[in-house]
C-alpha atoms as a PDB file:
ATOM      1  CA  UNK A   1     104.434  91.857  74.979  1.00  0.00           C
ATOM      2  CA  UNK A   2     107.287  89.333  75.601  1.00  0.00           C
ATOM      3  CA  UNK A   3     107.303  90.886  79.219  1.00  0.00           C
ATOM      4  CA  UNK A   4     103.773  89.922  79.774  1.00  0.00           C
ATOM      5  CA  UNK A   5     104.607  86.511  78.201  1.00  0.00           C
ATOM      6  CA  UNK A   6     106.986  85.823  80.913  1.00  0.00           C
ATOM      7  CA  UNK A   7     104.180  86.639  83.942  1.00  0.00           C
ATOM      8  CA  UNK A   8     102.044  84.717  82.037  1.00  0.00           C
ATOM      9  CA  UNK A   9     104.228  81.483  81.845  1.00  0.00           C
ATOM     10  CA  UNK A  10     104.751  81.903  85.822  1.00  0.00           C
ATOM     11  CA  UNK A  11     101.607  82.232  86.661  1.00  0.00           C
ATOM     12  CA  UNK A  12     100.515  79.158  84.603  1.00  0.00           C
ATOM     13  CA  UNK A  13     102.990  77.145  86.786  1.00  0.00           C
ATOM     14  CA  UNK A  14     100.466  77.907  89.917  1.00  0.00           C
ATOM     15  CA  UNK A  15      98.022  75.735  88.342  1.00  0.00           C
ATOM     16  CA  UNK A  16     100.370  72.835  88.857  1.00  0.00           C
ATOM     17  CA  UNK A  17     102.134  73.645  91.741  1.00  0.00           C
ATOM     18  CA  UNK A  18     100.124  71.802  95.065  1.00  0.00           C
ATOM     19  CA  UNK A  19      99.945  73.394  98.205  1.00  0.00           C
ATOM     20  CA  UNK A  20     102.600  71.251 100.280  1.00  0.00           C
ATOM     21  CA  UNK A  21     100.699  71.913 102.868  1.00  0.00           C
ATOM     22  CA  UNK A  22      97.954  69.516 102.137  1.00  0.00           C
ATOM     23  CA  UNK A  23     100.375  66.910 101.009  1.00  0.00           C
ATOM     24  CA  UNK A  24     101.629  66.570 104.478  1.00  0.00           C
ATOM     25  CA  UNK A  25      98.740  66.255 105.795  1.00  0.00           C
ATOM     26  CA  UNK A  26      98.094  63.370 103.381  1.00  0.00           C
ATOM     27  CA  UNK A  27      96.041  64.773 100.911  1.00  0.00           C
ATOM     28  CA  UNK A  28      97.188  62.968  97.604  1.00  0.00           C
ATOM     29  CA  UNK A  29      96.026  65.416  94.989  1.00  0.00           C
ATOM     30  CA  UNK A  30      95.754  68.811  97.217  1.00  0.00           C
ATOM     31  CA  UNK A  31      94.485  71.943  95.766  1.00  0.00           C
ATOM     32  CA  UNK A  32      96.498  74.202  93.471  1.00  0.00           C
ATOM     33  CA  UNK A  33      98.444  77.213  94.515  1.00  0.00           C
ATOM     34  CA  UNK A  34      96.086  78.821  91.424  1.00  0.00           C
ATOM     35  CA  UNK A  35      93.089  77.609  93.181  1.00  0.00           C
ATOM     36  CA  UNK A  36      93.935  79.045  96.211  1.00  0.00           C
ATOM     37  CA  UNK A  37      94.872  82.204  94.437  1.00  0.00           C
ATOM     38  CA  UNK A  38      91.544  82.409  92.675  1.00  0.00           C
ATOM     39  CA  UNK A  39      89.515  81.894  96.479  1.00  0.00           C
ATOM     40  CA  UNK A  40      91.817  84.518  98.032  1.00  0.00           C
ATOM     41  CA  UNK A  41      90.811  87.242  94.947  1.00  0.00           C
ATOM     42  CA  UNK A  42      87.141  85.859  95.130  1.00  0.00           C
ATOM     43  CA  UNK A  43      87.336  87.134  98.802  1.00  0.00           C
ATOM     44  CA  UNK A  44      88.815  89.936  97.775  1.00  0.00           C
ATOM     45  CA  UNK A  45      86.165  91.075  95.466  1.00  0.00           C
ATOM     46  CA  UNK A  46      83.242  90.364  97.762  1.00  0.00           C
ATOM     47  CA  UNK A  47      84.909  91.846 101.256  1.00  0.00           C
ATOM     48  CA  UNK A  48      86.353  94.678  99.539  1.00  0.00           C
ATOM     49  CA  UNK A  49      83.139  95.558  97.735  1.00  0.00           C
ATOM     50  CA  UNK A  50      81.182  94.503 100.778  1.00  0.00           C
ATOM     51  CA  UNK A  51      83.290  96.391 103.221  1.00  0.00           C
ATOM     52  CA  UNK A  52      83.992  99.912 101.061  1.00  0.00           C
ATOM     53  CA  UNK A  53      87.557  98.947 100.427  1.00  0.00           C
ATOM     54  CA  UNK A  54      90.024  99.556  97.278  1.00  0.00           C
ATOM     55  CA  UNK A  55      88.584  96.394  95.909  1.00  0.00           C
ATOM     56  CA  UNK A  56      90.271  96.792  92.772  1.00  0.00           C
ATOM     57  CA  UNK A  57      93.851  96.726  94.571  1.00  0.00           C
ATOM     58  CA  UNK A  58      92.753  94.143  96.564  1.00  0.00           C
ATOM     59  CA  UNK A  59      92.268  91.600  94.209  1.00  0.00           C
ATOM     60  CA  UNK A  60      95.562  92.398  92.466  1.00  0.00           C
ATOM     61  CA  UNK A  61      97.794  91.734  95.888  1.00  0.00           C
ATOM     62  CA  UNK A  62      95.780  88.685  96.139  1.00  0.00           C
ATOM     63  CA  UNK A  63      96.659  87.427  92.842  1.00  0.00           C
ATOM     64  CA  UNK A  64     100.517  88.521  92.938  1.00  0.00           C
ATOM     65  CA  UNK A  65     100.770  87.304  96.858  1.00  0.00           C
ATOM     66  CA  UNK A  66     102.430  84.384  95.586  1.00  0.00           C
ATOM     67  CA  UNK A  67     103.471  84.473  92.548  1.00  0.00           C
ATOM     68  CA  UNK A  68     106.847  83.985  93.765  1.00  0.00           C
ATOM     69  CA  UNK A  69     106.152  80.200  94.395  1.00  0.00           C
ATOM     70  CA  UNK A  70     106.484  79.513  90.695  1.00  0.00           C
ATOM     71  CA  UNK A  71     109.924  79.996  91.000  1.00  0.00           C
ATOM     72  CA  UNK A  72     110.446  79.024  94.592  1.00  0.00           C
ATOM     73  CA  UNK A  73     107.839  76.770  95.139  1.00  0.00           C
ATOM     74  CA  UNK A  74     105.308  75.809  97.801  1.00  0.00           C
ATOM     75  CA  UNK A  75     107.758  76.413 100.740  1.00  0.00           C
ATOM     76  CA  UNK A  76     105.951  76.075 103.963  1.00  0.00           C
ATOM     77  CA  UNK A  77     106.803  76.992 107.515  1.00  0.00           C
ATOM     78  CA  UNK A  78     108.200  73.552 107.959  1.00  0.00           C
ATOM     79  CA  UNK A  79     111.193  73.810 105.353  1.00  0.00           C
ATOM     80  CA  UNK A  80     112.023  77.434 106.091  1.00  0.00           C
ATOM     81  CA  UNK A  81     112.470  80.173 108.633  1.00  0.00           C
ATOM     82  CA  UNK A  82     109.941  82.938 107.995  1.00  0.00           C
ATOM     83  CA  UNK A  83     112.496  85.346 107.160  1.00  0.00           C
ATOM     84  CA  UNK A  84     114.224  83.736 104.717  1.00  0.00           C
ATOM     85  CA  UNK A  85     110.919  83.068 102.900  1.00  0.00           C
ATOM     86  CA  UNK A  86     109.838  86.051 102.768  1.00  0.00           C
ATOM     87  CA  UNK A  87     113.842  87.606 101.815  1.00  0.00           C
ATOM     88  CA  UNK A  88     113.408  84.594  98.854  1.00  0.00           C
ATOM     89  CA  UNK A  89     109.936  86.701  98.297  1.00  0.00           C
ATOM     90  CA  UNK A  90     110.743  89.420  97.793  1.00  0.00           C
ATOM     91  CA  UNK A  91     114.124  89.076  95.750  1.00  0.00           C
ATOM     92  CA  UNK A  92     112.067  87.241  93.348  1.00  0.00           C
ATOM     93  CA  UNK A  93     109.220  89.458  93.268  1.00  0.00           C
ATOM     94  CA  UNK A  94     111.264  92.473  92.383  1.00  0.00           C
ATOM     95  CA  UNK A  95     112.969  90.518  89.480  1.00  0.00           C
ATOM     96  CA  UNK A  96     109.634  89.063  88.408  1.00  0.00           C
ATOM     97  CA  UNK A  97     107.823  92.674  88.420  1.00  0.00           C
ATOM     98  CA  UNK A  98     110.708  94.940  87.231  1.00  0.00           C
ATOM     99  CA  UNK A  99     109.190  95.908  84.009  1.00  0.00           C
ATOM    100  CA  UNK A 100     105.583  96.231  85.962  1.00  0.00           C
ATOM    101  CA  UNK A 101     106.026  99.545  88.482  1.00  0.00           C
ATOM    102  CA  UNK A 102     102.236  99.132  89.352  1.00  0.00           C
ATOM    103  CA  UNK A 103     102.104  95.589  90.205  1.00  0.00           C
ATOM    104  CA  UNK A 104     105.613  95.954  92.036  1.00  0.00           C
ATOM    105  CA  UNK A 105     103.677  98.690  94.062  1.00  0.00           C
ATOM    106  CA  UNK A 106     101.248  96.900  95.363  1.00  0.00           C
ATOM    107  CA  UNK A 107     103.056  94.022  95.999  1.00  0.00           C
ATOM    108  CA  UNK A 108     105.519  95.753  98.037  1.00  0.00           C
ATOM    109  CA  UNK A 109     102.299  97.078 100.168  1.00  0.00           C
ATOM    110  CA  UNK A 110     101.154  93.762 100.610  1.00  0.00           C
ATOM    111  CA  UNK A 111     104.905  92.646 101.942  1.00  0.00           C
ATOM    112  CA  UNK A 112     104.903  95.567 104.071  1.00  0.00           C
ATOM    113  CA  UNK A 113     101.390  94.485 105.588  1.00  0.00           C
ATOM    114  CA  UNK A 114     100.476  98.123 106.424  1.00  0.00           C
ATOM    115  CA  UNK A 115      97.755  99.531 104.460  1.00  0.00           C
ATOM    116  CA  UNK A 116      94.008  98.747 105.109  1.00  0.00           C
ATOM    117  CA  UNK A 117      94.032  96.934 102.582  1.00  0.00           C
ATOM    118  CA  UNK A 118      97.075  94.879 102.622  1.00  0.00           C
ATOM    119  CA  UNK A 119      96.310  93.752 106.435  1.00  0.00           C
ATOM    120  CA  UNK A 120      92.843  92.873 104.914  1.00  0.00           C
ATOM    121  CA  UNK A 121      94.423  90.376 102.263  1.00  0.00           C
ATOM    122  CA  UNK A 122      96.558  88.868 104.783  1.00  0.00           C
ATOM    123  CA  UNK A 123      94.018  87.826 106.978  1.00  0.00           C
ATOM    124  CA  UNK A 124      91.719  86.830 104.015  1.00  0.00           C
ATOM    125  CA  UNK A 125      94.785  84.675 103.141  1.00  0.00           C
ATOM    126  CA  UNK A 126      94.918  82.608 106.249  1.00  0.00           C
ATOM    127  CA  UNK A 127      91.355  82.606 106.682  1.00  0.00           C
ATOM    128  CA  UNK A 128      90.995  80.587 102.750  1.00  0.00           C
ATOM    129  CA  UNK A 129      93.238  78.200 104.430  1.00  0.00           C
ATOM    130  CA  UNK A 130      91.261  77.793 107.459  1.00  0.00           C
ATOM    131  CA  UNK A 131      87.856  77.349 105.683  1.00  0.00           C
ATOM    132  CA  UNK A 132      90.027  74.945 102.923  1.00  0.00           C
ATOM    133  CA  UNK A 133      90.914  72.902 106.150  1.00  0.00           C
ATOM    134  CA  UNK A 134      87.294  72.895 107.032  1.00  0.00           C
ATOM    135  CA  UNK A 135      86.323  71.382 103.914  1.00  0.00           C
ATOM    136  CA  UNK A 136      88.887  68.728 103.669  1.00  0.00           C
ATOM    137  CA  UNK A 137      88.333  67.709 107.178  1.00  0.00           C
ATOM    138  CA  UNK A 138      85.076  67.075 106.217  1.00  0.00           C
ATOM    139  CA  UNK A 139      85.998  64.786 103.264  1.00  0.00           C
ATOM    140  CA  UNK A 140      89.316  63.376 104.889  1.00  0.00           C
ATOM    141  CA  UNK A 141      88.392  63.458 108.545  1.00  0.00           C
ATOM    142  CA  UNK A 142      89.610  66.208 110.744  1.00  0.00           C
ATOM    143  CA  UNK A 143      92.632  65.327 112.957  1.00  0.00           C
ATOM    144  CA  UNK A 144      94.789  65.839 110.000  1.00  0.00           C
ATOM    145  CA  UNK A 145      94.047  69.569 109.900  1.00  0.00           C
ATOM    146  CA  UNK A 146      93.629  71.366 113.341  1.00  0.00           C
ATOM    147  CA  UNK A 147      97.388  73.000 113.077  1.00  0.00           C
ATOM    148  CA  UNK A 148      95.574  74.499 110.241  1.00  0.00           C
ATOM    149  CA  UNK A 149      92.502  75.682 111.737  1.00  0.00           C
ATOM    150  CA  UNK A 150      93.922  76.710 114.692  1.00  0.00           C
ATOM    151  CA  UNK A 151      95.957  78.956 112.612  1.00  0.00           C
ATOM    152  CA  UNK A 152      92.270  81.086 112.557  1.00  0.00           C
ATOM    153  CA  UNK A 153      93.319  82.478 115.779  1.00  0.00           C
ATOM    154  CA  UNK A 154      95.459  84.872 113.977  1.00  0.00           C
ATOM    155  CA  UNK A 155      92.746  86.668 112.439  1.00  0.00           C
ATOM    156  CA  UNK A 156      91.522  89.847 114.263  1.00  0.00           C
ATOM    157  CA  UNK A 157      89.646  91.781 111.570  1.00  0.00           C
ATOM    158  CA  UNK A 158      85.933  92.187 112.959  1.00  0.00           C
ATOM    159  CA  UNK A 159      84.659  91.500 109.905  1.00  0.00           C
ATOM    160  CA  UNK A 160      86.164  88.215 109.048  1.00  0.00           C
ATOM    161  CA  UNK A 161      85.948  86.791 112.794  1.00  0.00           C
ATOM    162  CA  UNK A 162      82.054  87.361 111.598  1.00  0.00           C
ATOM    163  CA  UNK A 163      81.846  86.154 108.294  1.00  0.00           C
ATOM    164  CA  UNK A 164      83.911  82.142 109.737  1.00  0.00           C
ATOM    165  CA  UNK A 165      81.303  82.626 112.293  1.00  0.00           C
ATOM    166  CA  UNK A 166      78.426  82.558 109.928  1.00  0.00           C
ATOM    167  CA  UNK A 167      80.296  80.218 107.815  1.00  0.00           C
ATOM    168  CA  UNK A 168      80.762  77.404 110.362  1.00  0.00           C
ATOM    169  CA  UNK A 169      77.322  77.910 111.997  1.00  0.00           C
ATOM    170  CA  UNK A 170      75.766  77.295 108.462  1.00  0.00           C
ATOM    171  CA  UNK A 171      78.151  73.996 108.222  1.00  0.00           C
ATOM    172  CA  UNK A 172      76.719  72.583 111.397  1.00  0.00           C
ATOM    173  CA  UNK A 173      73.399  72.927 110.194  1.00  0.00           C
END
């Protein structure tokens, strides 16, 4: 149990942690990395169920996929070249989930980025971002957050190009 106890106590540290992010672009009290967690494996659940996916494994790389920031923190692409992040990751990952061979599984799939479903997560993971920007551009004003959504370009999966469709057209209306 004491192993559990200690991915527990990291995982409450997400709740705390802000998205630096947002701070820069001058939100004051920015969303959680927990909360963003929790949309990602939200997502998760309704694509993968929606599009005939592992669902189940899914929603687990979305809730690990950074559960490295509670040791690391909120490091964005800003502070840190993208391979160093992700080295960071990774080393703290495998010390984190040592004692967990499943969850170090799957998060190694996600890392690698190669499986239906991790490619899936990843794009569900910038797309959260892009439709978080969209809402605090609508409470902050948007010039603040195009580097943001711009960063939508980067999704390709069919599926999710469809579903920020629908979501923006219904935002207009």
């Amino acid at each position: 149990m004491e192993k559990i106890v200690g991915l527990i106590r990291n995982a409450m540290v997400l709740k705390e942690r802000e998205r630096k992010g947002w701070k820069r672009a001058g939100i004051k009290h920015p969303e959680s990395v927990a909360e963003h967690t929790f949309m990602l494996a939200f997502l998760a659940m309704l694509l993968g169920d929606k599009l005939g996916m592992n669902t189940e494994k899914m929603i687990k790389m979305a809730l690990l996929h950074d559960m490295a920031e509670a040791i690391m923190g909120d490091i964005t692409p800003h502070e840190m070249k993208r391979d160093e992040k992700l080295r960071r990751e990774n080393d703290i990952m495998e010390e984190m989930l040592k004692n967990f061979d499943e969850y170090r599984k799957i998060w190694r799939e996600f890392s690698e980025g190669k499986s239906e479903e991790a490619k899936m997560v990843r794009e569900m993971d910038v797309m959260e971002m892009v439709l978080q920007a969209e809402n605090y551009s609508k409470i902050y004003g948007g010039k603040n957050f195009l580097e943001f959504k711009n960063e939508g370009g980067k999704i390709k999966n069919p599926a999710l190009i469809s579903l920020m469709a629908q979501y923006f057209l219904e935002e207009t209306r």
